[in-house]
Protein backbone atom coordinates (compact mmCIF):
# COMPACT_ATOMS: atom_id res chain seq x y z
CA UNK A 1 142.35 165.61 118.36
CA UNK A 2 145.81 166.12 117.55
CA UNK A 3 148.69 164.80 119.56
CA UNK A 4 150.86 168.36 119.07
CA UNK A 5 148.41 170.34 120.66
CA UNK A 6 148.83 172.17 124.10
CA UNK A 7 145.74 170.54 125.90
CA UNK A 8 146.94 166.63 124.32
CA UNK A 9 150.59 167.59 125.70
CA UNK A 10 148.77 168.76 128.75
CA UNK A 11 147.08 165.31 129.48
CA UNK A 12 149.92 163.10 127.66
CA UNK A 13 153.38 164.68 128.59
CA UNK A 14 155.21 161.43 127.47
CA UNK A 15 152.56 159.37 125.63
CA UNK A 16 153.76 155.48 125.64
CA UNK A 17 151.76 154.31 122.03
CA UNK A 18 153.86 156.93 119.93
CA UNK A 19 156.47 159.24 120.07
CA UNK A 20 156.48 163.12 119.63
CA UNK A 21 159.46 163.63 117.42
CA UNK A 22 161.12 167.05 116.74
CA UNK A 23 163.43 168.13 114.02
CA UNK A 24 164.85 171.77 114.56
CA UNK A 25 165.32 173.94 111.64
CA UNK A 26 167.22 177.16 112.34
CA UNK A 27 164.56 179.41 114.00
CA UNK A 28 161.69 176.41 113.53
CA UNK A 29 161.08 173.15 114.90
CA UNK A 30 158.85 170.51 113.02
CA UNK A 31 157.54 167.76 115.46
CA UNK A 32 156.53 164.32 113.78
CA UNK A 33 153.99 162.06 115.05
CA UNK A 34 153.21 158.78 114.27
CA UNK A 35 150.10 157.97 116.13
CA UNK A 36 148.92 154.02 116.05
CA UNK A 37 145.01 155.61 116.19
CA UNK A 38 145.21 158.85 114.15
CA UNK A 39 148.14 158.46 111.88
CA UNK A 40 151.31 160.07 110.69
CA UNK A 41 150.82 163.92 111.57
CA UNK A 42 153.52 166.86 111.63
CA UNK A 43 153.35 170.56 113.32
CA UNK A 44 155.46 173.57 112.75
CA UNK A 45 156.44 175.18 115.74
CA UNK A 46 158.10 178.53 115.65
CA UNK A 47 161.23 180.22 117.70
CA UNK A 48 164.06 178.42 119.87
CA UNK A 49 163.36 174.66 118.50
CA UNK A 50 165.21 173.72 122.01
CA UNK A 51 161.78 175.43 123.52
CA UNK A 52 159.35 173.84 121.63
CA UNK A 53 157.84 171.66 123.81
CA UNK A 54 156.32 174.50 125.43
CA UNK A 55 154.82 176.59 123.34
CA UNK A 56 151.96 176.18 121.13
CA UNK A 57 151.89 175.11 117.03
CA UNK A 58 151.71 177.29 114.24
CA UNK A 59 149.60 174.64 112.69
CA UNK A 60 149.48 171.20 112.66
CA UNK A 61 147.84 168.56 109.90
CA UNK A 62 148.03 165.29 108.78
CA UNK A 63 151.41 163.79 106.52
CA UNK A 64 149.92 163.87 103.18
CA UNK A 65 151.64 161.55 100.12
CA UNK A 66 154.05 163.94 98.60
CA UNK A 67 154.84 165.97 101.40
CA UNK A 68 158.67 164.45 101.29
CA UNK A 69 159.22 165.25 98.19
CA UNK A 70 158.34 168.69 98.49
CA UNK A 71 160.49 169.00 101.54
CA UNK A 72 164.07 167.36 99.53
CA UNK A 73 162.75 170.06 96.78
CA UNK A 74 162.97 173.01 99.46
CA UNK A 75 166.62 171.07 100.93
CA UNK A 76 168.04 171.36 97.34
CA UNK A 77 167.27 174.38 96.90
CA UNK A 78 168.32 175.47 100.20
CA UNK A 79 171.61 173.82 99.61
CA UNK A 80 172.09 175.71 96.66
CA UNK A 81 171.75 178.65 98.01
CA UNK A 82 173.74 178.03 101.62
CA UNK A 83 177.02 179.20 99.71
CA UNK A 84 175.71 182.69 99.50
CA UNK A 85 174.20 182.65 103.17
CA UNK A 86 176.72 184.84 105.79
CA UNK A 87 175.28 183.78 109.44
CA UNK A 88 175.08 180.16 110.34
CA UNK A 89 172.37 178.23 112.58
CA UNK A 90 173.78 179.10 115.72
CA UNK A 91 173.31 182.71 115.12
CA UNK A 92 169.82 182.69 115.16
């Protein structure tokens, strides 16, 4: 079962062996779990990331070996290209 979804946030609003942690990105939030039982997981949670505890994840899976390299990859590139962007992440 994973720890993001609506029924496990149901039955453990403030679980005491982990901690549900989110990390809002513009319109997104990504919430990072790192479960003694089950693990390392993430989920991807979409609108207002000052919201997300209450709605439901786009999808959730397990941290695979990698993943954080892919993610500086995307944050390079996404610096690169921040000169050229006109609305900041307020405006969203």
């Amino acid at each position: 079962m994973s720890a993001h979804s609506t029924k496990s946030r149901a039955r453990h609003p403030e679980p005491t062996t982990y901690v549900r942690e989110p990390f809002p990105v513009a319109h997104l939030a990504f919430e990072i779990c790192d479960h003694p039982d089950n693990g390392v997981t993430f989920a991807l949670i979409a609108g207002d990331p000052l919201t997300a505890d209450k709605r439901d994840r786009l999808f959730s899976g397990h941290v695979p070996k990698g993943m954080a390299t892919q993610l500086r990859k995307l944050a390079h590139r996404m610096d690169e290209l921040e000169g050229r962007c006109t609305s900041t992440v307020g405006d969203f």
